[in-house]
Protein backbone atom coordinates (compact mmCIF):
# COMPACT_ATOMS: atom_id res chain seq x y z
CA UNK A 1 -64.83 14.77 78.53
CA UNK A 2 -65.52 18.02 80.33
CA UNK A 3 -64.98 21.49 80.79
CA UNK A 4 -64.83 24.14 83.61
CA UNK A 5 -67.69 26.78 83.27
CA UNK A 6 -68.15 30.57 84.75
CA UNK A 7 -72.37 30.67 84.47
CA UNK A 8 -74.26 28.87 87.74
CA UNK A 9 -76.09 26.32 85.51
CA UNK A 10 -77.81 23.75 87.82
CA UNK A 11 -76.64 20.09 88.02
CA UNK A 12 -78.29 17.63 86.32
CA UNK A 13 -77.90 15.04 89.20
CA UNK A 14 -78.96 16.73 91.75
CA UNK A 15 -80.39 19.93 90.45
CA UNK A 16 -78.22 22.29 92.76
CA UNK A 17 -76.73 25.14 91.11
CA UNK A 18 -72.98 24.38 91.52
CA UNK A 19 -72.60 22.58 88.26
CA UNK A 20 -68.80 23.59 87.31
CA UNK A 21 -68.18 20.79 84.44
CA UNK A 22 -70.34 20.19 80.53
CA UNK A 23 -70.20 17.38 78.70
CA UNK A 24 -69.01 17.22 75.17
CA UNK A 25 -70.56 14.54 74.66
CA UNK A 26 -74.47 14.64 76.38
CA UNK A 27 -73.96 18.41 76.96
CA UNK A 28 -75.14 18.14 80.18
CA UNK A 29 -73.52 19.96 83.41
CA UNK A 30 -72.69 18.52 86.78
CA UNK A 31 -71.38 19.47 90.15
CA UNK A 32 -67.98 18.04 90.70
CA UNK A 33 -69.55 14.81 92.80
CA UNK A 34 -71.80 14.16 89.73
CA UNK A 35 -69.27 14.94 87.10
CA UNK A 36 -66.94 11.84 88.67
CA UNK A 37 -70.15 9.42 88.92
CA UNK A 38 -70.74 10.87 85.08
CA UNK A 39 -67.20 10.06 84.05
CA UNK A 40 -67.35 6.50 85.60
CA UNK A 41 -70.61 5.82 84.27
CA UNK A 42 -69.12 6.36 81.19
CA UNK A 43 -65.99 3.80 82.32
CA UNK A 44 -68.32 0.91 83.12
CA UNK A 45 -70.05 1.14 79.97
CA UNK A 46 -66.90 0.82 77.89
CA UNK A 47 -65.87 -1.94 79.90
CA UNK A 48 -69.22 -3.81 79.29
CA UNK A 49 -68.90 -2.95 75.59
CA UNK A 50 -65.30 -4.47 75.80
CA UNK A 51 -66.41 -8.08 77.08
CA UNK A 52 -69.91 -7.96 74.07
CA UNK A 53 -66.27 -7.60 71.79
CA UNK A 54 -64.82 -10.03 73.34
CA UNK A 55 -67.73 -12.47 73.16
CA UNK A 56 -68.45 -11.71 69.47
CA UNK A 57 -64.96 -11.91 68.69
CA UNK A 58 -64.87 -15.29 70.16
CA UNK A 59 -67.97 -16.45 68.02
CA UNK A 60 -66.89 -15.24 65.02
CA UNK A 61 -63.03 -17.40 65.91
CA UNK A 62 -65.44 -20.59 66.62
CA UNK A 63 -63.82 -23.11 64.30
CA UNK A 64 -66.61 -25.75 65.20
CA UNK A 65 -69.33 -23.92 63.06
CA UNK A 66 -71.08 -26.38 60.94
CA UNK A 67 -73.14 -25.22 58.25
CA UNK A 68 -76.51 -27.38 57.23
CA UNK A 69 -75.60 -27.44 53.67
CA UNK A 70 -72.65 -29.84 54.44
CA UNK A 71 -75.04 -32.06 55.35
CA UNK A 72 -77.21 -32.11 52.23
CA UNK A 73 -74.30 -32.29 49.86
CA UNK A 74 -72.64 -35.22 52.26
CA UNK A 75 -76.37 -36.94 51.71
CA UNK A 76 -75.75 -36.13 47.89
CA UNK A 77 -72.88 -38.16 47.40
CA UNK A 78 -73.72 -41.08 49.28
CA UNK A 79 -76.74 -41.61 47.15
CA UNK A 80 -74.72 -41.07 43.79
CA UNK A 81 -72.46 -43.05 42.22
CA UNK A 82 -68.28 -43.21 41.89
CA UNK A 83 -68.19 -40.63 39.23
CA UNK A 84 -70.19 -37.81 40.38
CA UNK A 85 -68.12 -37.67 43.91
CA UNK A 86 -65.10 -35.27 42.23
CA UNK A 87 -68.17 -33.19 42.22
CA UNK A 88 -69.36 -33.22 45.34
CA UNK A 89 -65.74 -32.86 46.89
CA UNK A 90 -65.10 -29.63 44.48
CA UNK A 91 -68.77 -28.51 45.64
CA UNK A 92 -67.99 -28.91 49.60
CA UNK A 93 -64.60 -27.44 49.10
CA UNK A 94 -66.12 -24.36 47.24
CA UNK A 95 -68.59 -23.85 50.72
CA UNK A 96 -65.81 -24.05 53.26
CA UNK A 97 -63.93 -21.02 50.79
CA UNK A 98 -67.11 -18.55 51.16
CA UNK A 99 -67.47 -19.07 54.60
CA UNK A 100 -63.96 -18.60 55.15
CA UNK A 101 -63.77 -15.71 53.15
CA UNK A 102 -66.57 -13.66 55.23
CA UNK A 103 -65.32 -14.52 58.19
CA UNK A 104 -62.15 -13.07 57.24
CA UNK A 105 -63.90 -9.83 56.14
CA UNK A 106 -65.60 -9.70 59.84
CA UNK A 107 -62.28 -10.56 61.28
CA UNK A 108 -60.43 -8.04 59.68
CA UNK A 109 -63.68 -5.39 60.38
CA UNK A 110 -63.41 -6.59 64.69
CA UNK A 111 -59.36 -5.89 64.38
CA UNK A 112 -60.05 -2.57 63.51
CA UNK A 113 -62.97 -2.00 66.17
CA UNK A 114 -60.68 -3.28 68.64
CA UNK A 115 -57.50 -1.32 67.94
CA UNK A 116 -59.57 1.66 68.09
CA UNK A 117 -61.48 0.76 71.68
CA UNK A 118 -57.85 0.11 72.76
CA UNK A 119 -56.54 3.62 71.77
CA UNK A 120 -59.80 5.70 72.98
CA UNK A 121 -59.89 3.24 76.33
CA UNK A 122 -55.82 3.99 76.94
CA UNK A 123 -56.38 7.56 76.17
CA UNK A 124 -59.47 7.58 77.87
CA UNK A 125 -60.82 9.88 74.88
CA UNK A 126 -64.36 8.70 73.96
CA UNK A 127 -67.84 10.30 75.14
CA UNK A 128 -71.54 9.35 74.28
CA UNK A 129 -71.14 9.74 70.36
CA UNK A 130 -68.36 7.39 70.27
CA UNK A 131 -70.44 4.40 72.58
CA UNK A 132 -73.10 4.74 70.28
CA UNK A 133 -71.01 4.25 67.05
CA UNK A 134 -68.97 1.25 68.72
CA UNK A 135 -72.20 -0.42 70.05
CA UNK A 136 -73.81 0.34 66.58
CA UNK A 137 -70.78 -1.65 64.68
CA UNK A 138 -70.96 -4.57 66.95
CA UNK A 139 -74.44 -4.96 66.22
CA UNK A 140 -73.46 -4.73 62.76
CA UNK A 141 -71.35 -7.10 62.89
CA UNK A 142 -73.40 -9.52 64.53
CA UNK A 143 -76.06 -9.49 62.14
CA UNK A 144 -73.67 -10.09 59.59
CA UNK A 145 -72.36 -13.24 60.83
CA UNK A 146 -75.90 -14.42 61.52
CA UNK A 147 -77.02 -13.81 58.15
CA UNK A 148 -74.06 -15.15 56.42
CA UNK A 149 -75.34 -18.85 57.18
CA UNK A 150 -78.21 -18.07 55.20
CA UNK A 151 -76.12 -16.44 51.79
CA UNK A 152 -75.53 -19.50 50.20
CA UNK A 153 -77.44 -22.43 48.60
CA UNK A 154 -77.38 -25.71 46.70
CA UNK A 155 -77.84 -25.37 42.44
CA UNK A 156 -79.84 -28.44 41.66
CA UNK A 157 -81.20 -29.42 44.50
CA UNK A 158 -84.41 -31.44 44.01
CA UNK A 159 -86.31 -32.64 47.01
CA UNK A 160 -88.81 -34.26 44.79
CA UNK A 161 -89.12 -37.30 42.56
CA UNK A 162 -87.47 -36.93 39.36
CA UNK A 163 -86.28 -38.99 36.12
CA UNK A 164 -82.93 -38.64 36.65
CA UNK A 165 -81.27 -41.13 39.28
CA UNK A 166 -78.09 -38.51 39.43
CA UNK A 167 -77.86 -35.03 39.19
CA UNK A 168 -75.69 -32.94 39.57
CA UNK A 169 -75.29 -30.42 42.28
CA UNK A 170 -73.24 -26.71 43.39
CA UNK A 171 -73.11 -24.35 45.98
CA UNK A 172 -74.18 -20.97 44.95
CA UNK A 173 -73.18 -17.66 47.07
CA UNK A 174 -76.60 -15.78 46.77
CA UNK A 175 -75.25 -12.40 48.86
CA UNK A 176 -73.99 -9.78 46.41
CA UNK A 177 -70.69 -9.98 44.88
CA UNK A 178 -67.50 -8.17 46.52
CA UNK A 179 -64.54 -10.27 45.39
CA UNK A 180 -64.14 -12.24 42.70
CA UNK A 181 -64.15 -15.88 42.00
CA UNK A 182 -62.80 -18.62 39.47
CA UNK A 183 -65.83 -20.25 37.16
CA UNK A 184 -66.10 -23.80 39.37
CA UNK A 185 -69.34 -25.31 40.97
CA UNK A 186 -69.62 -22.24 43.08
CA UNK A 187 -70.91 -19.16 40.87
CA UNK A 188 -72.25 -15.43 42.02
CA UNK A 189 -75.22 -13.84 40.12
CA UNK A 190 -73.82 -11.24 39.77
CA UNK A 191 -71.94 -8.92 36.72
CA UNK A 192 -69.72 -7.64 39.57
CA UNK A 193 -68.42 -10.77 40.15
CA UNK A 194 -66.28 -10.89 37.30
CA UNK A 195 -62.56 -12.28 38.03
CA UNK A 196 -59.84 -9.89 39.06
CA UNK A 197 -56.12 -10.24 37.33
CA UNK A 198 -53.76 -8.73 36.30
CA UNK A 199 -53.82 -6.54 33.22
CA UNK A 200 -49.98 -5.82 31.80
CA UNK A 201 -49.18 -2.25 30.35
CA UNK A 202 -45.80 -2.53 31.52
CA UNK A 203 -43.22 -4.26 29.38
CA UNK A 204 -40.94 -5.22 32.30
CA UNK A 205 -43.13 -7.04 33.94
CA UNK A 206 -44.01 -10.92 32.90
CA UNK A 207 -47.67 -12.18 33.58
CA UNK A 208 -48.54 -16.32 34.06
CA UNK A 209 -50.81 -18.60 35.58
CA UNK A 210 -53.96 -16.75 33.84
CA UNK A 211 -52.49 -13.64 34.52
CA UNK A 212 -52.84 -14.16 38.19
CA UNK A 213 -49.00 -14.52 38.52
CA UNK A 214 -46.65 -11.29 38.23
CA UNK A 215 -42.87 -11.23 37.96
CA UNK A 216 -40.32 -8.05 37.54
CA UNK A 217 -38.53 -9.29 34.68
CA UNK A 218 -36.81 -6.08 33.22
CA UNK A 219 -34.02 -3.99 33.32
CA UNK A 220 -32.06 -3.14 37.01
CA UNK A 221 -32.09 0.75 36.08
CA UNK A 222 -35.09 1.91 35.32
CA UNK A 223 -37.87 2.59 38.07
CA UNK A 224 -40.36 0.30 39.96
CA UNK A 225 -42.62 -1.84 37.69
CA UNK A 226 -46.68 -1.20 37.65
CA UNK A 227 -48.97 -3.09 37.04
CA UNK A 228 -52.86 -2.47 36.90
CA UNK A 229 -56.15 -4.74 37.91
CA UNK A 230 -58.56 -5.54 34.64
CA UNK A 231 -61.78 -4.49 36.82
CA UNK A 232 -62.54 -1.19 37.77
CA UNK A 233 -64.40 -0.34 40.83
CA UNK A 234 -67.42 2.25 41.01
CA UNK A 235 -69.86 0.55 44.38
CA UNK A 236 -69.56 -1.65 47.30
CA UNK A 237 -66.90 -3.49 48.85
CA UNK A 238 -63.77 -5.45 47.37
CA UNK A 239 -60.98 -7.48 49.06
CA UNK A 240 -58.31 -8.51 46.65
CA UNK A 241 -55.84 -10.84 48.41
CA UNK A 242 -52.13 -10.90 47.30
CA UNK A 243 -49.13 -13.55 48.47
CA UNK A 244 -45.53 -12.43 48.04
CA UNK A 245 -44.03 -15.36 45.84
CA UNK A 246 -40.59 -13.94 45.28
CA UNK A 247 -39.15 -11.31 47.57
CA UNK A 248 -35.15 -10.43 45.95
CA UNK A 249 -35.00 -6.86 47.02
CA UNK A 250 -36.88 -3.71 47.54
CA UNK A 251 -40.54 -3.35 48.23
CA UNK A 252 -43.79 -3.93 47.17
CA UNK A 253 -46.47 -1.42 46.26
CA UNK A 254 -50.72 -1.64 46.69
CA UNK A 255 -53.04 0.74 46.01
CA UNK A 256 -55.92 2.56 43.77
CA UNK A 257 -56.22 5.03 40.88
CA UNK A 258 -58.84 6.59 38.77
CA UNK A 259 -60.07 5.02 35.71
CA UNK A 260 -58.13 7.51 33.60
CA UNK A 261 -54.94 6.71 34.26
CA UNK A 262 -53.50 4.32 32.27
CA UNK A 263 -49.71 5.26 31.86
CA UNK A 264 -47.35 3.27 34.22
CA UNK A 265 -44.55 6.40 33.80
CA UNK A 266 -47.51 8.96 35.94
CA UNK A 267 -48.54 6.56 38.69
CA UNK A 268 -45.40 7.88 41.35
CA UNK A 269 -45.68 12.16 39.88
CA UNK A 270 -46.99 14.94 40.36
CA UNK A 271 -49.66 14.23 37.77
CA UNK A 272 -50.91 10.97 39.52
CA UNK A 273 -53.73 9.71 41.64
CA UNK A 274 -52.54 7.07 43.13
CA UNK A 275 -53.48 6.24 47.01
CA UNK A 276 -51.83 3.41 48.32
CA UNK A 277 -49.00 2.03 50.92
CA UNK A 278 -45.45 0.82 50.00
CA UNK A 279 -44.96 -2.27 52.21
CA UNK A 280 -47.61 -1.33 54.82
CA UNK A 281 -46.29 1.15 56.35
CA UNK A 282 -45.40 4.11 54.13
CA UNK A 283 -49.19 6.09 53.08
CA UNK A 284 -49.01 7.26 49.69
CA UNK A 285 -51.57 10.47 48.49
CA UNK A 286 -52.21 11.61 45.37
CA UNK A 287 -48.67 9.73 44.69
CA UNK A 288 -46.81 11.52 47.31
CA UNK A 289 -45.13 9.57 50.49
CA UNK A 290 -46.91 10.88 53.80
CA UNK A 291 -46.12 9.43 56.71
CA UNK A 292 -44.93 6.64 57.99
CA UNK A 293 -47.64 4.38 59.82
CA UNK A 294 -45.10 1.70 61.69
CA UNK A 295 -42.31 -0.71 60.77
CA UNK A 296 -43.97 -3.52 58.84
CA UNK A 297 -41.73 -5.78 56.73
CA UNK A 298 -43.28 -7.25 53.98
CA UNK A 299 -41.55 -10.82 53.48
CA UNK A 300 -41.36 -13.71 51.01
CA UNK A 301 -44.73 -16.35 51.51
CA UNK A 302 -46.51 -12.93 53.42
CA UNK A 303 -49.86 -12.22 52.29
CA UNK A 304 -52.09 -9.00 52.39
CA UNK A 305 -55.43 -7.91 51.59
CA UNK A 306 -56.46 -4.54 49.86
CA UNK A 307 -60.03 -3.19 50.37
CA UNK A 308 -61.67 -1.17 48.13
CA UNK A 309 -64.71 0.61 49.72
CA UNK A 310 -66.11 2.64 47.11
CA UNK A 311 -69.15 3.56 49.05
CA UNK A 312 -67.68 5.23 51.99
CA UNK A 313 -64.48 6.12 49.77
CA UNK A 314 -62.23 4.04 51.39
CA UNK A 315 -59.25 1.67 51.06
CA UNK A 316 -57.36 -0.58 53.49
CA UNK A 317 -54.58 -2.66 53.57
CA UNK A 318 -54.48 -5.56 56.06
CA UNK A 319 -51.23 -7.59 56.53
CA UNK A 320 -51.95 -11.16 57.74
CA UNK A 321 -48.59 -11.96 59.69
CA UNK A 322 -48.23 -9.30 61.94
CA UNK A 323 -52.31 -8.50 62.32
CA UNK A 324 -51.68 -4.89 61.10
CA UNK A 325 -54.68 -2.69 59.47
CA UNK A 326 -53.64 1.17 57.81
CA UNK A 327 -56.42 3.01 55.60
CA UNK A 328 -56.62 5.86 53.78
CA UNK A 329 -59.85 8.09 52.44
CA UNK A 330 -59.48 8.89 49.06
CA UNK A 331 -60.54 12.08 47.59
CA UNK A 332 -62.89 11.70 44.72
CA UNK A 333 -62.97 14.96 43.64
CA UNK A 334 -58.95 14.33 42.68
CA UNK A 335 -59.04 9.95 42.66
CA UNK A 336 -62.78 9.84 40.60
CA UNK A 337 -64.63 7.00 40.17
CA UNK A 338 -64.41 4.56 39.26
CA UNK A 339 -61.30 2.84 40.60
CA UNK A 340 -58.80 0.21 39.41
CA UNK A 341 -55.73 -1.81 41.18
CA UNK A 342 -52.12 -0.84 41.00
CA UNK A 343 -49.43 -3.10 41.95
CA UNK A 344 -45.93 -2.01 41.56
CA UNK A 345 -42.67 -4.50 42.29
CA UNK A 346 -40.04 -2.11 43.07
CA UNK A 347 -37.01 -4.80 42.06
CA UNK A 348 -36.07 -7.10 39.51
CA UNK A 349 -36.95 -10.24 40.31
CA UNK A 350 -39.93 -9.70 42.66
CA UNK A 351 -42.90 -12.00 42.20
CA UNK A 352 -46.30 -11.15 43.45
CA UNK A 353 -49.59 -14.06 42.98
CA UNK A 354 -53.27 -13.16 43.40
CA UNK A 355 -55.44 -15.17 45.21
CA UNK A 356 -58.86 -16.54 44.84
């Protein structure tokens, strides 16, 4: 946090001139009594911003959440008749899903927060600068989750008299679209909303189940199958879920590339630019193997999420079992937008499903 310095600059405590530490982070000098006050000062407010985690994190794990539309649509179906309560069940069903699915975005946004307070607070490498950032993502955060009560609302929802004794109602996620979801009572107004899949341009690789469903069905020696997503990617966020079906052998691959590239052979050369992780742990640039992050086995039934931020040019990959988070900035001036999903099983047999 500080340094020794030769010039008799006074103290900003106690305006003596004996300062003999700055700063980095306020710029400010101090004597060495002030400089450990300073440095503790700086202790106690990490500590306080550790338990306003803590708390949030505890609100956003609150299972007991109940959101007024459940009401309206319970009030729904006891006014309506036998046949329209399929409806109503597919409608509540379709609610519990969006919630669900942003609170697994804020989740997966507080596991990152955290593993980075734990790192700077073990290291004890943070100043000013960083406090502000962390307090300014909490806040964040918490506006999110308050506002995401209020993203969603009821299609056909009279309160007035009408001619119809039925009607039918939905649950309609008004926030903008950043994944993408089957046609069903719930529907986003939104072009970016369309349905992600799987789009096959490699012959060893069977699609099913709507093309949701991918299986490594050719030959044992050639190389790893690809396979690439039938959206591409230009603004906002994106979380693409995946669950391993089939696991045989070998690993599995998750990543981005640029529109361009459409040629399974390029994705691993020296051509490519892919940016992605095999398993979770092995960071892959421009198609090259970087580093290795940490030992994280990717197993049968395990699932993972891949986020595509194309506004602050990032991707992540979270893996559910172990609680793990790696990310990567891409380049754009070598990975341009916009961006589509690679996939790549790297042995026969391997099964991969998409989730929505």
């Amino acid at each position: 946090m500080t340094t020794a310095i030769t010039g008799k600059r006074p103290c900003s405590k106690c305006g003596k001139g004996s300062s003999i530490f700055t700063c980095h982070g306020c710029q400010q000098s101090f004597c060495r009594k002030h400089a450990d006050e300073h440095r503790q000062e700086l202790t106690d407010q990490v500590e306080t911003l550790g338990q306003e985690h803590d708390i949030l994190q505890r609100d956003i794990n609150n299972e007991t959440t109940h959101h007024p539309l459940l009401s309206r649509i319970d009030t729904w179906e006891r006014e309506s008749i036998n046949k329209i309560q399929q409806v109503a069940n597919q409608a509540r069903h379709d609610l519990n899903k969006f919630i669900g699915q942003t609170k697994q975005s804020l989740k997966m946004t507080m596991d990152r927060l955290k593993s980075e307070l734990q790192m700077s607070r073990e290291a004890e490498d943070y100043t000013e600068l960083d406090l502000k950032k962390w307090i300014d993502q909490l806040t964040q955060i918490r506006l999110d989750l308050e506002k995401s009560m209020s993203l969603y609302h009821l299609n056909g929802d009279v309160d007035d008299d009408q001619k119809s004794i039925i009607h039918f109602i939905s649950v309609e996620d008004t926030q903008p679209a950043t994944t993408s979801h089957r046609n069903s009572s719930i529907n986003r107004n939104s072009t970016a909303a369309k349905l992600e899949k799987f789009s096959r341009q490699d012959e060893a690789v069977k699609l099913s189940d709507e093309d949701l469903v991918a299986t490594y069905s050719g030959s044992k020696l050639r190389r790893s199958a690809i396979l690439f997503g039938a959206n591409l990617y230009s603004k906002g966020k994106h979380l693409i879920r995946f669950r391993i079906e089939r696991k045989t052998n070998g690993n599995f691959y998750f990543g981005i590339v640029t529109h361009t590239q459409h040629d399974p052979e390029s994705i691993f050369s020296t051509l490519t630019t892919a940016y992605g992780w095999w398993r979770c742990d092995y960071a892959v640039v421009l198609g090259v193997v970087r580093r290795k992050f940490s030992i994280i086995e990717i197993l049968e039934g395990d699932e993972v999420t891949l986020s595509i931020d194309c506004d602050q040019r990032k991707i992540f990959l979270d893996h559910h079992r172990t609680q793990r988070s790696v990310q990567l900035l891409v380049d754009i001036d070598k990975c341009a937008l916009p961006w589509k999903l690679v996939v790549a099983l790297s042995s026969v047999g391997n099964c991969i499903r998409m989730l929505h």
